[in-house]
C-alpha atoms as a PDB file:
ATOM      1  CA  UNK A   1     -11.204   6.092  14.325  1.00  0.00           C
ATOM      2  CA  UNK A   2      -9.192   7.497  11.324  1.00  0.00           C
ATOM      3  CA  UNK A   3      -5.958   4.854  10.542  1.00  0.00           C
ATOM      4  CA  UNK A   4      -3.297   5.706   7.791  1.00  0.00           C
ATOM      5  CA  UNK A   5      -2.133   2.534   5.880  1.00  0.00           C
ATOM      6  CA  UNK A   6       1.052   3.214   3.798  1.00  0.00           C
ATOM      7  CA  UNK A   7       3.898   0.278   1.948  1.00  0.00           C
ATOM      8  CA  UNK A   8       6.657  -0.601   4.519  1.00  0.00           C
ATOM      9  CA  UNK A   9       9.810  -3.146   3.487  1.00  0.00           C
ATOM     10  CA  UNK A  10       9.815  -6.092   5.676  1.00  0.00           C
ATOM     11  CA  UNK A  11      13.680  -6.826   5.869  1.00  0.00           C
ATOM     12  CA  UNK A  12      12.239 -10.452   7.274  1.00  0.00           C
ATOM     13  CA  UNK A  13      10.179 -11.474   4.053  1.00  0.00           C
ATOM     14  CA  UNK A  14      12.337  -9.299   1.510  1.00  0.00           C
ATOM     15  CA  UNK A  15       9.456  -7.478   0.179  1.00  0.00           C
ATOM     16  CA  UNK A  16       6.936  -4.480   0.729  1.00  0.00           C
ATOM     17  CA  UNK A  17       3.532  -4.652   2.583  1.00  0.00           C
ATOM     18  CA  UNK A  18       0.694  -2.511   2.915  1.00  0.00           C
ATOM     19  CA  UNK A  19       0.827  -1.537   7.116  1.00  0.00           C
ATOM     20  CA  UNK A  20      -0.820   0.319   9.642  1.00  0.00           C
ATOM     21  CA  UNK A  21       0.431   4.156  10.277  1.00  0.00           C
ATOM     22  CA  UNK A  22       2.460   2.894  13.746  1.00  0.00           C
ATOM     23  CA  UNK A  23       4.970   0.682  11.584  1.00  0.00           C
ATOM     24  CA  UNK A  24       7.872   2.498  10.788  1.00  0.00           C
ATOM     25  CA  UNK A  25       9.223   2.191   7.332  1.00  0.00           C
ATOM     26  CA  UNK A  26      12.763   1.081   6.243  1.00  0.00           C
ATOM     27  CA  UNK A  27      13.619   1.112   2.924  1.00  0.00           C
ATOM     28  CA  UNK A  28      16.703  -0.551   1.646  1.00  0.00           C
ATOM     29  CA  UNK A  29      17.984   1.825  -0.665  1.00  0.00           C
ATOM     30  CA  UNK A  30      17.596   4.590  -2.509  1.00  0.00           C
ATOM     31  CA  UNK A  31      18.088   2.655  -5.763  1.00  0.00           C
ATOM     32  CA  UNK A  32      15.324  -0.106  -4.503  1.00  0.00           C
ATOM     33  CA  UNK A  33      13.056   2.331  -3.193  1.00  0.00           C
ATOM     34  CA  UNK A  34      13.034   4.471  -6.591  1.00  0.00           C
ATOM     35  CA  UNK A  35      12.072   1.403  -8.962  1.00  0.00           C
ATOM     36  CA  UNK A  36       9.932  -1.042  -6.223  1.00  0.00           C
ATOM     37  CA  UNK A  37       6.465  -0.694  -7.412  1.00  0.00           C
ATOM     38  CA  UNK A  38       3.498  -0.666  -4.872  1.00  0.00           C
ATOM     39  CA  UNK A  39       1.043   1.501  -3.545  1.00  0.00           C
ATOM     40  CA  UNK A  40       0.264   4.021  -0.599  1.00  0.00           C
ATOM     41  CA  UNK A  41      -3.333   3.579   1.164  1.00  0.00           C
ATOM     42  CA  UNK A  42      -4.541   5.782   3.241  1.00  0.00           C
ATOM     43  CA  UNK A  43      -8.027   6.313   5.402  1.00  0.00           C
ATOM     44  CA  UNK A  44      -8.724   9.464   6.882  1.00  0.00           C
ATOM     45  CA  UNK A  45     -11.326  11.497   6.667  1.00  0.00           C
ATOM     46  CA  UNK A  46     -13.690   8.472   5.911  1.00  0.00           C
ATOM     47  CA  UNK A  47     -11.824   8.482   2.751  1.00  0.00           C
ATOM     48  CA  UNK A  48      -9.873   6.056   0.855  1.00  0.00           C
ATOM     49  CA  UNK A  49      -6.379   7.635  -1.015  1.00  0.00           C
ATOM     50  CA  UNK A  50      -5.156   4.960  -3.382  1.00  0.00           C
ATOM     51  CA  UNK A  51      -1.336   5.944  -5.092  1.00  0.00           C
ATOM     52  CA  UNK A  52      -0.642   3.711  -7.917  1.00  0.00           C
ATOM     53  CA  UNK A  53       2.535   3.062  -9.102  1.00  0.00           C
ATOM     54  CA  UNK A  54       3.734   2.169 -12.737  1.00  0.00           C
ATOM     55  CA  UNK A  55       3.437  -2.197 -12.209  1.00  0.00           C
ATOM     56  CA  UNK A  56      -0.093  -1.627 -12.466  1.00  0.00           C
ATOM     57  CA  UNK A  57      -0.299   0.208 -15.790  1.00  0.00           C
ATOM     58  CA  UNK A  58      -0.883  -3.804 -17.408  1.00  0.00           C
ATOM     59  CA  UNK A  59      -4.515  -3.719 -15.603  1.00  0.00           C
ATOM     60  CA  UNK A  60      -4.832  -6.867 -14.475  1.00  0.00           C
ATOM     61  CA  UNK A  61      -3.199 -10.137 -12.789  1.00  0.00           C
ATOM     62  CA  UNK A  62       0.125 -11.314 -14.304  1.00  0.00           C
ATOM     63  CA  UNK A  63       2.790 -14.116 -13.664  1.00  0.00           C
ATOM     64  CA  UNK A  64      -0.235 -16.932 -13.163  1.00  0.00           C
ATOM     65  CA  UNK A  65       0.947 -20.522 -13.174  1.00  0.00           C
ATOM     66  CA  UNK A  66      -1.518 -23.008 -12.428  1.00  0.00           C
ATOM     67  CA  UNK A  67      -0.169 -25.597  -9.506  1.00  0.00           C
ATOM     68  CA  UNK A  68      -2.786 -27.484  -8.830  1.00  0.00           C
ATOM     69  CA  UNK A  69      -6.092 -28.696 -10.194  1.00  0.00           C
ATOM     70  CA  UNK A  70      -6.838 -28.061 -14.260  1.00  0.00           C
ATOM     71  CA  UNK A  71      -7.819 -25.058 -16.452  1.00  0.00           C
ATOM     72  CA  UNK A  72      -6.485 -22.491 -18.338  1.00  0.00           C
ATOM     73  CA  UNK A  73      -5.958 -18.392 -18.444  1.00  0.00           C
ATOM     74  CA  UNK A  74      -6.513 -16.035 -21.045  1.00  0.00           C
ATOM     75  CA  UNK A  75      -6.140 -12.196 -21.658  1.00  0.00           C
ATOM     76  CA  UNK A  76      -8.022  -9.909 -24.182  1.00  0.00           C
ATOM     77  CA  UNK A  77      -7.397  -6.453 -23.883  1.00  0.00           C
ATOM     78  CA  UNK A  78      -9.001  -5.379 -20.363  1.00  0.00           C
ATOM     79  CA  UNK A  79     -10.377  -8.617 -19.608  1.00  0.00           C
ATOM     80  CA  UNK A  80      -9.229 -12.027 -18.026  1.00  0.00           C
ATOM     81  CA  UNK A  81     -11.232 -15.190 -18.165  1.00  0.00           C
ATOM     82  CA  UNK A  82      -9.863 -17.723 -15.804  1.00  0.00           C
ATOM     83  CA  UNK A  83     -11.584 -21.074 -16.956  1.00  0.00           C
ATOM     84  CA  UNK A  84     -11.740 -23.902 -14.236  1.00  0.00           C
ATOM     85  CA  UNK A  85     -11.959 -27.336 -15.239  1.00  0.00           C
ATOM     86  CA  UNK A  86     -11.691 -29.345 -11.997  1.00  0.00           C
ATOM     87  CA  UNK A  87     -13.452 -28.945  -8.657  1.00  0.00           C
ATOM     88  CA  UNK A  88     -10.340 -27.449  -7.138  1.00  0.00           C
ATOM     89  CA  UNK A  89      -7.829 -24.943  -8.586  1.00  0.00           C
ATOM     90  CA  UNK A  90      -4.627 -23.428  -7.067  1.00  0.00           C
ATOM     91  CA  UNK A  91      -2.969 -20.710  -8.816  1.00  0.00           C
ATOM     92  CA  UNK A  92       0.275 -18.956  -8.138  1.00  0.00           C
ATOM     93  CA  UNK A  93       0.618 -15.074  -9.035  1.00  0.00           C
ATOM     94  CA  UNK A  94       3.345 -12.554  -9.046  1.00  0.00           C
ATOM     95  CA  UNK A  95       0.989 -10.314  -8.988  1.00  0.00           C
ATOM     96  CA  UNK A  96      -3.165  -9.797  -8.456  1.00  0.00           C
ATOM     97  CA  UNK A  97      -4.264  -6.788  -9.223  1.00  0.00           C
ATOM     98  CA  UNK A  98      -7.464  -5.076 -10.797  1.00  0.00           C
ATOM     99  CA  UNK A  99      -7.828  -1.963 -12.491  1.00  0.00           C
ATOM    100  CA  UNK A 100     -10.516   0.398 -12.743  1.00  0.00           C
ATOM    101  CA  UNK A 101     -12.439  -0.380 -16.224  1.00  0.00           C
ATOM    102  CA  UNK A 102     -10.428  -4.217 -16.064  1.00  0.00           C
ATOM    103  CA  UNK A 103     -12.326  -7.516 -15.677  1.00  0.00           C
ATOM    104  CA  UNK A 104     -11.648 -10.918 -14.402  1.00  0.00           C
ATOM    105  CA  UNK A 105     -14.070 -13.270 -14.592  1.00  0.00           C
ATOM    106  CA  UNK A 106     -14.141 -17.190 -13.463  1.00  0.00           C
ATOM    107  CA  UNK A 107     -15.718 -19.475 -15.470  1.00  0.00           C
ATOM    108  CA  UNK A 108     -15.944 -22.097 -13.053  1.00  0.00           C
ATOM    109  CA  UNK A 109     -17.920 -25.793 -13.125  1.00  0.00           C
ATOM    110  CA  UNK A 110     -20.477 -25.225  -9.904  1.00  0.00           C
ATOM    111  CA  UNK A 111     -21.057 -22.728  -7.233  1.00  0.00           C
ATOM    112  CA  UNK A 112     -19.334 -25.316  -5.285  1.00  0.00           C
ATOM    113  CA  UNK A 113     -15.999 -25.090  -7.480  1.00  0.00           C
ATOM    114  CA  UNK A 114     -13.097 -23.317  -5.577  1.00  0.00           C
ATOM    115  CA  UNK A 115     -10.299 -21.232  -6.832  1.00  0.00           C
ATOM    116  CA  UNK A 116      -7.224 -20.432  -4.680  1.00  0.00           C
ATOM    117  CA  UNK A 117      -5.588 -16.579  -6.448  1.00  0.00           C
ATOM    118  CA  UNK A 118      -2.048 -16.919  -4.258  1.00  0.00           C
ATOM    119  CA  UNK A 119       0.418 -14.031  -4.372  1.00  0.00           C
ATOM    120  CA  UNK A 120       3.855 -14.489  -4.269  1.00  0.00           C
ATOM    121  CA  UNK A 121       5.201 -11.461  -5.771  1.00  0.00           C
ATOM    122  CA  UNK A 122       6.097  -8.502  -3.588  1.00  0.00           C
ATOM    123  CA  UNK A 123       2.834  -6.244  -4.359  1.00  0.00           C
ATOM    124  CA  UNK A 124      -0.029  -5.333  -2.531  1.00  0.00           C
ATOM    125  CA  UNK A 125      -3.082  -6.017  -4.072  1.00  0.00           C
ATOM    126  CA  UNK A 126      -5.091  -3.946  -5.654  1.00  0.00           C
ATOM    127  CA  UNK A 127      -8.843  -4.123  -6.369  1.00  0.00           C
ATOM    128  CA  UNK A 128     -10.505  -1.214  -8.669  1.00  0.00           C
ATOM    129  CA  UNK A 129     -12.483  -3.339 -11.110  1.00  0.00           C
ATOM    130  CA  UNK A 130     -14.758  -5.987 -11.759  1.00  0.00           C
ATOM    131  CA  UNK A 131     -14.242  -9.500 -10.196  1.00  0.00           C
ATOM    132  CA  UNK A 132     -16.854 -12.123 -11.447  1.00  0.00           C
ATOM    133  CA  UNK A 133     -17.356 -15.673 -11.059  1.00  0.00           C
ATOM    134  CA  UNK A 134     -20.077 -18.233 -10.589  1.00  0.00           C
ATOM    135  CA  UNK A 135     -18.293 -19.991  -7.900  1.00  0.00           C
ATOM    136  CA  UNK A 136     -16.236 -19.210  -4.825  1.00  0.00           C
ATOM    137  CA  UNK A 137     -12.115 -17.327  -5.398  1.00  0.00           C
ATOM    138  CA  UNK A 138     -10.024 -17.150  -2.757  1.00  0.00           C
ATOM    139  CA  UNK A 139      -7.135 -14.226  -2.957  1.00  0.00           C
ATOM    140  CA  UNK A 140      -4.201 -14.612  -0.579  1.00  0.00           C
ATOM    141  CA  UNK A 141      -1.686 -12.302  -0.802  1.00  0.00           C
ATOM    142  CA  UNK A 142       0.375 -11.484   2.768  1.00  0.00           C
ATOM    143  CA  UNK A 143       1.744  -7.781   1.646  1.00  0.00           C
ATOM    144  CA  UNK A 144      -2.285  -6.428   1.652  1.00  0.00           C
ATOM    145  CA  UNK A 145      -5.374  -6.469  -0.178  1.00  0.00           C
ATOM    146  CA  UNK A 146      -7.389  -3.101  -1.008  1.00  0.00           C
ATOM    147  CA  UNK A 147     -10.705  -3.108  -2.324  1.00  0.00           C
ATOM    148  CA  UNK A 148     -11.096   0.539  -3.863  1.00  0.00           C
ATOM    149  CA  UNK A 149     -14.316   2.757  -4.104  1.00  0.00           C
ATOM    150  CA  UNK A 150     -14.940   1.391  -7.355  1.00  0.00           C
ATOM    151  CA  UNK A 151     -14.430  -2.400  -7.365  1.00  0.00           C
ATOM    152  CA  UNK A 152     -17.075  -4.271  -8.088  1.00  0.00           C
ATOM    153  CA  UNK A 153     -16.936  -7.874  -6.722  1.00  0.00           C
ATOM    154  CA  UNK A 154     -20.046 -10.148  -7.590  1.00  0.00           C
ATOM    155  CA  UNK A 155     -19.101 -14.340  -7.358  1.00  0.00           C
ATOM    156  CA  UNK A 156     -20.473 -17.702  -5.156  1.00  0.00           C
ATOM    157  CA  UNK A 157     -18.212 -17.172  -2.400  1.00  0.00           C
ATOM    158  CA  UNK A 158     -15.217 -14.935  -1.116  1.00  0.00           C
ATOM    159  CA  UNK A 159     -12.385 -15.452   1.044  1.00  0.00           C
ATOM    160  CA  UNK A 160      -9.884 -12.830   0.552  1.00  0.00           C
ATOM    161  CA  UNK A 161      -6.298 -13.104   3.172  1.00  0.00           C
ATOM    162  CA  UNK A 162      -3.457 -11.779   4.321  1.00  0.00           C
ATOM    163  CA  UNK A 163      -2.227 -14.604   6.409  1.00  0.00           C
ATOM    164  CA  UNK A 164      -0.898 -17.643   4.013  1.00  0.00           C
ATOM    165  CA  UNK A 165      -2.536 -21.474   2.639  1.00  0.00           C
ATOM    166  CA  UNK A 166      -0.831 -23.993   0.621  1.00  0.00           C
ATOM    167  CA  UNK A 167      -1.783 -24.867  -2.696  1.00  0.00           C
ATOM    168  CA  UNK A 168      -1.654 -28.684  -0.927  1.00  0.00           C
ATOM    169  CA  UNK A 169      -4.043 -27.600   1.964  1.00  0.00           C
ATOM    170  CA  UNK A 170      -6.039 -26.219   0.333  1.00  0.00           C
ATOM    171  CA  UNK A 171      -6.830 -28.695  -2.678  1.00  0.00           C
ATOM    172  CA  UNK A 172      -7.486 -31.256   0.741  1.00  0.00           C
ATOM    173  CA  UNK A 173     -10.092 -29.446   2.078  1.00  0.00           C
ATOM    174  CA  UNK A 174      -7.950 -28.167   4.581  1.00  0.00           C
ATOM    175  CA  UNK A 175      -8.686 -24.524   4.990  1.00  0.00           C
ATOM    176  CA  UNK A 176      -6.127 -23.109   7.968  1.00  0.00           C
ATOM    177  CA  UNK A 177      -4.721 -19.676   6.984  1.00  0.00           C
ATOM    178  CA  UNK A 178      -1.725 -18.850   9.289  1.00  0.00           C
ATOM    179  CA  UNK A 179       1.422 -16.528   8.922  1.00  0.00           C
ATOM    180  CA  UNK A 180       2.742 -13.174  10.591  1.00  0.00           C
ATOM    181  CA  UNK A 181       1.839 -10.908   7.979  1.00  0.00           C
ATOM    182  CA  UNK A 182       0.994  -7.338   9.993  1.00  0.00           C
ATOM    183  CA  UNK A 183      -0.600  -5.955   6.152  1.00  0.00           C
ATOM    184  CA  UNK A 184      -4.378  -4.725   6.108  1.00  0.00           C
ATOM    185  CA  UNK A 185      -7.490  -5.815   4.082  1.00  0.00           C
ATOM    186  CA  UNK A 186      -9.270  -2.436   3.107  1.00  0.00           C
ATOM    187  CA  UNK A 187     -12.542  -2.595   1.567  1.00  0.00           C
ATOM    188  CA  UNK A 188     -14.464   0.295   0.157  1.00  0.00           C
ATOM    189  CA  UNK A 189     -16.310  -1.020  -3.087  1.00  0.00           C
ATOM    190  CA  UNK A 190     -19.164  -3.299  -3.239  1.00  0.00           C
ATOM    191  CA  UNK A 191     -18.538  -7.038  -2.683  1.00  0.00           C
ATOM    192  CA  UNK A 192     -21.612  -9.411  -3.516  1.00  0.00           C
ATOM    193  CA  UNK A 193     -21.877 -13.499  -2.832  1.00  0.00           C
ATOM    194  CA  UNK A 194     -24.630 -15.007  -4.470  1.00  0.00           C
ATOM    195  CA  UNK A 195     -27.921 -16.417  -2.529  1.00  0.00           C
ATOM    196  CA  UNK A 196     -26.637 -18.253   0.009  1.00  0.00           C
ATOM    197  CA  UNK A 197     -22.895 -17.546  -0.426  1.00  0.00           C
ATOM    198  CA  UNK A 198     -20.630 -15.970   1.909  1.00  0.00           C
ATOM    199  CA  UNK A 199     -18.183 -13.645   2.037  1.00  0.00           C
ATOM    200  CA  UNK A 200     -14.721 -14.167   4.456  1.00  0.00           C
ATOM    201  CA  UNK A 201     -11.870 -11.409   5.266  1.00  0.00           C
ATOM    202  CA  UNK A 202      -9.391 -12.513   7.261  1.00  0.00           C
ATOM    203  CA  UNK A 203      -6.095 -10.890   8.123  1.00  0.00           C
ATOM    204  CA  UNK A 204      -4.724  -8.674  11.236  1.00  0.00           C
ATOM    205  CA  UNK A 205      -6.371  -5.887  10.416  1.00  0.00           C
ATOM    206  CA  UNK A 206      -9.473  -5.822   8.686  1.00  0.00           C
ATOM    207  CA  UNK A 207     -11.490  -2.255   7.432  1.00  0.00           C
ATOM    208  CA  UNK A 208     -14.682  -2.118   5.856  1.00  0.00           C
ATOM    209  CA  UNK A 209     -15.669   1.380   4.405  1.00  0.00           C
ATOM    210  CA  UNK A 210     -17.837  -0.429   1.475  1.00  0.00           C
ATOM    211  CA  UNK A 211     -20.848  -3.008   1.178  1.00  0.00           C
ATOM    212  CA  UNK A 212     -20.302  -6.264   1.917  1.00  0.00           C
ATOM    213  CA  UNK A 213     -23.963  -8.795   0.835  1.00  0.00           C
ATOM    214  CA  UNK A 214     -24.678 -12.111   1.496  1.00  0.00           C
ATOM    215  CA  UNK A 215     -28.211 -12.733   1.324  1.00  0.00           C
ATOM    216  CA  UNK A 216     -29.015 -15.383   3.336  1.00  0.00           C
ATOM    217  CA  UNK A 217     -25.705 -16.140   3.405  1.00  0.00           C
ATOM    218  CA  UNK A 218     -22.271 -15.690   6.064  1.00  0.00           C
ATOM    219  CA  UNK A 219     -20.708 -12.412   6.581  1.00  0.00           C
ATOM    220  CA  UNK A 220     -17.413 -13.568   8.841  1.00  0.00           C
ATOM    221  CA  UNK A 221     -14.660 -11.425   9.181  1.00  0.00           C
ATOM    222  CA  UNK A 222     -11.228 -12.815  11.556  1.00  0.00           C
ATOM    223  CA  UNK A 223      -8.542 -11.043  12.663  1.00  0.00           C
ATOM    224  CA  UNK A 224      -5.384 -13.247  14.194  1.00  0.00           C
ATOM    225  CA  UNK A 225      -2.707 -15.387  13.389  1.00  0.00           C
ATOM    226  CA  UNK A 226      -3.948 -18.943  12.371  1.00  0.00           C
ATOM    227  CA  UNK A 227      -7.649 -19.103  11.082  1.00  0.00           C
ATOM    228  CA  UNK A 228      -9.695 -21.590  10.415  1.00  0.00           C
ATOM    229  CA  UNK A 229     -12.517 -22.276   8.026  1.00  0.00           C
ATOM    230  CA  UNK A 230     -15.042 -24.616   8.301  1.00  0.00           C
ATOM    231  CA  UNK A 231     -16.985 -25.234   5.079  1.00  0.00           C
ATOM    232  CA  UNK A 232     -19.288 -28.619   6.420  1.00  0.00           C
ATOM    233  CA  UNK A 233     -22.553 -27.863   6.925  1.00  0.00           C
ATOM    234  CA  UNK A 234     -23.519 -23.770   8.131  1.00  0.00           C
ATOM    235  CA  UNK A 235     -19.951 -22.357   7.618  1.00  0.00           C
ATOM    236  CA  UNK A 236     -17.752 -21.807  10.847  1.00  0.00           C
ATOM    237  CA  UNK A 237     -14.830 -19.410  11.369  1.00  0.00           C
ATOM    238  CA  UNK A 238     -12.150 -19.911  14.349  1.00  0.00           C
ATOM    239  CA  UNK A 239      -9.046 -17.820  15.478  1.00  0.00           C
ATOM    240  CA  UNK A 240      -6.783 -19.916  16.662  1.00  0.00           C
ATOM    241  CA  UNK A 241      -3.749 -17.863  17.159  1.00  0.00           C
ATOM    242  CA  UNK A 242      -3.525 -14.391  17.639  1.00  0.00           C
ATOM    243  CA  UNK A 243      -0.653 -11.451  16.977  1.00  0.00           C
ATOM    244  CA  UNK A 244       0.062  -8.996  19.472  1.00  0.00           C
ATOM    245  CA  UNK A 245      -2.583  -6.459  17.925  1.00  0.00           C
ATOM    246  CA  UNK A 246      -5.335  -7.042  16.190  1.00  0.00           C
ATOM    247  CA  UNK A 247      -8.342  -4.485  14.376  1.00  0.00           C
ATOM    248  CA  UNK A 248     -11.083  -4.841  12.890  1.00  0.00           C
ATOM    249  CA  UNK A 249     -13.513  -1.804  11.645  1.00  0.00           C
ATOM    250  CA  UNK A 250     -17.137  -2.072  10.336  1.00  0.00           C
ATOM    251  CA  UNK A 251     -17.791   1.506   8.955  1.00  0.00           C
ATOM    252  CA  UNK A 252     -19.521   0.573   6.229  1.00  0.00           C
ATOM    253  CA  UNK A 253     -22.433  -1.584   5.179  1.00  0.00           C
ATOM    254  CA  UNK A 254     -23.093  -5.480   6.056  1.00  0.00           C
ATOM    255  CA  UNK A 255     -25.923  -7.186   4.655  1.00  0.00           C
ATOM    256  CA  UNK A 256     -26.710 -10.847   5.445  1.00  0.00           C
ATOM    257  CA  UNK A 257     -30.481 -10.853   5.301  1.00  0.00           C
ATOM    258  CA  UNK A 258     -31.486 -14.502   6.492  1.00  0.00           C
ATOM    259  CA  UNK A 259     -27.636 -15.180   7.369  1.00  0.00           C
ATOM    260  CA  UNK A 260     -25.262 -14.699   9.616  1.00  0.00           C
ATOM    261  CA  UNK A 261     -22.418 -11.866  10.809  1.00  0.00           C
ATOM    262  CA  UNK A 262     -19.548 -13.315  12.658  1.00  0.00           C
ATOM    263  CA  UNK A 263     -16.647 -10.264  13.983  1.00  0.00           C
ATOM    264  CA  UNK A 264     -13.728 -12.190  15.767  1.00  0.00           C
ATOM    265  CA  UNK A 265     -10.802 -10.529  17.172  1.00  0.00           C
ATOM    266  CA  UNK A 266      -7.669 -12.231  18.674  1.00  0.00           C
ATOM    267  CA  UNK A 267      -4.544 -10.882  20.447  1.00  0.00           C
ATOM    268  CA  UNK A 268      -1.299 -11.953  22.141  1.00  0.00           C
ATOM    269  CA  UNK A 269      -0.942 -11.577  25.759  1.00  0.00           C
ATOM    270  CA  UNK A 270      -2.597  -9.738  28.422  1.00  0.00           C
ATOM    271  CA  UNK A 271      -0.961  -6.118  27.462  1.00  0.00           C
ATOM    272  CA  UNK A 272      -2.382  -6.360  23.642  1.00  0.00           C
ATOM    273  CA  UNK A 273      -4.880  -5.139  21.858  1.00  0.00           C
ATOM    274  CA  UNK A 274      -8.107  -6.824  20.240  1.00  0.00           C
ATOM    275  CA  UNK A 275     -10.167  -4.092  19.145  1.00  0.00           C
ATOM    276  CA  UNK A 276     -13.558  -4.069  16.965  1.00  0.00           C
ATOM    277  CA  UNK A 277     -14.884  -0.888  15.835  1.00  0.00           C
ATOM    278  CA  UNK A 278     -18.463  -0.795  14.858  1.00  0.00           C
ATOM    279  CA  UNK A 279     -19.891   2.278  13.321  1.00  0.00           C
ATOM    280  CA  UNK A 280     -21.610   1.089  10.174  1.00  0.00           C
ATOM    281  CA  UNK A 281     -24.583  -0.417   9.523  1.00  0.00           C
ATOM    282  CA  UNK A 282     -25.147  -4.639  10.259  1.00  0.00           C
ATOM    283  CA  UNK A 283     -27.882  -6.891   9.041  1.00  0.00           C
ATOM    284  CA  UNK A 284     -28.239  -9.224  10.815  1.00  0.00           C
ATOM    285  CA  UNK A 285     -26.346  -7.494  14.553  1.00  0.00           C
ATOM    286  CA  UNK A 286     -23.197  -9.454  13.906  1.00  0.00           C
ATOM    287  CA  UNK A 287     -21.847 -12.127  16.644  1.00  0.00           C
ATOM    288  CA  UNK A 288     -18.785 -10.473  18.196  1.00  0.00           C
ATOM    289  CA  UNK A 289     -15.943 -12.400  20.014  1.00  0.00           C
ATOM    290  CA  UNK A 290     -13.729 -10.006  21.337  1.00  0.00           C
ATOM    291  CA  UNK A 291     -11.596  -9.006  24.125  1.00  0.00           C
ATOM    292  CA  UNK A 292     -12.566  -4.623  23.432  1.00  0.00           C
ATOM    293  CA  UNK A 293     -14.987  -2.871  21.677  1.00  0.00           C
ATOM    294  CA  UNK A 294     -15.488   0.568  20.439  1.00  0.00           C
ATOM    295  CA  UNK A 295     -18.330   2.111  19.033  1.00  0.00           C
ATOM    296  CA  UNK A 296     -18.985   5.895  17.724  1.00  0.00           C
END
């Protein structure tokens, strides 16, 4: 199944956000539309078309203010290193984006030390270059998050979102991601977790053109409203709430040798849609909860 993604303004939120092709798009003026900066995504053809726009000529993530938790950011050239002093950090962006030939890396205490990337800016993100760290990131940001052919992900742990956590929440322990956010996670570079790690997408529509590994690790990918985490013990992942459509696609490659792939799929009401698409290649055969599937 070929999907187009493209930017549409959400009137509701004030800002742009990276949709499926069925969303019709309203811009609010000409003057707005000329000088918002974003990006257009589209997947057809088994291809991924990425159109940047000029707020991503800097390369990497901007606007980051630290809310919660202690460390400290810093910029040379093409490469950020985000250092992480505490076991928890929370940091707000206006932005979250990786170029092609950029590098972030976390320097972080433990594989068990957590970073929360949260976007409050009005851009999709983008993902073209190199993401390290030795522990686990989390990226929230509601307008999209696109994973390009040539990003190159490699940390702990991953949980990258569309739907919304608080800096409080999530410093507790407390890891519920919930909002109405309709925008995509696209993936179709190579995201690694480390022995043992995992890797978790959730939004309401979830593609996977790329690699995804978690060696004996947790492959878990949710689609719905309100999802939650569970990080005691083997690591759990529940939807709780669904949206009146939800998608998720496996076209590409899932490795969890000695682990564990979890697909779950909610919708709204007996007249919507929860659809998973598998045509890609699964190690182990993933766990599906869903209401439809299609395969070929």
């Amino acid at each position: 199944m070929n999907r187009i993604y493209r930017t549409v303004w959400n009137a509701a939120r004030g800002q742009w956000q990276v949709a499926p092709e069925n969303v019709k798009r309203h811009g609010k003026s000409s003057t707005r539309r000329s000088s918002t900066v974003g990006a257009v995504a589209s997947l057809a053809a088994g291809s991924l078309i990425l159109l940047p726009l000029n707020a991503f000529a800097s390369g990497l993530p901007s606007g980051g203010e630290i809310r919660a938790g202690s460390g400290s950011i810093e910029q040379s050239g093409h490469e950020m290193r985000i250092n992480q002093n505490s076991g928890r950090m929370a940091i707000d962006w206006d932005d979250f984006s990786v170029a092609e030939g950029s590098r972030v890396e976390f320097n972080q205490p433990g594989r068990d030390a957590a970073a929360l990337n949260r976007v409050t800016g009005d851009q999709l993100s983008q993902i073209r270059g190199a993401i390290d760290a030795n522990g686990q990131v989390f990226l929230v940001n509601p307008n999209g998050i696109v994973f390009g052919d040539t990003a190159q992900v490699d940390v702990g742990g991953l949980v990258a979102s569309t739907l919304d956590i608080s800096p409080d929440d999530f410093m507790a322990g407390n890891f519920t991601f919930a909002g109405d956010s309709r925008s995509a996670i696209i993936n179709q570079g190579n995201i690694r977790a480390a022995e043992e790690g995992y890797v978790a997408l959730i939004a309401a529509e979830i593609i996977n053109k790329g690699s995804i590994s978690a060696p004996r690790g947790d492959v878990m990918v949710g689609a719905g409203s309100r999802v939650t985490l569970d990080m005691g013990g083997p690591i759990k992942i529940e939807v709780e709430a669904a949206l009146l459509n939800t998608y998720i696609e496996q076209g590409g490659a899932i490795q969890a040798d000695g682990g564990r792939v979890y697909l779950t799929a909610k919708a709204a009401g007996d007249l919507a849609a929860s659809v998973i698409n598998h045509t890609g290649t699964t190690r182990p055969a993933p766990w599906p909860k869903m209401s439809r599937v299609r395969s070929g």
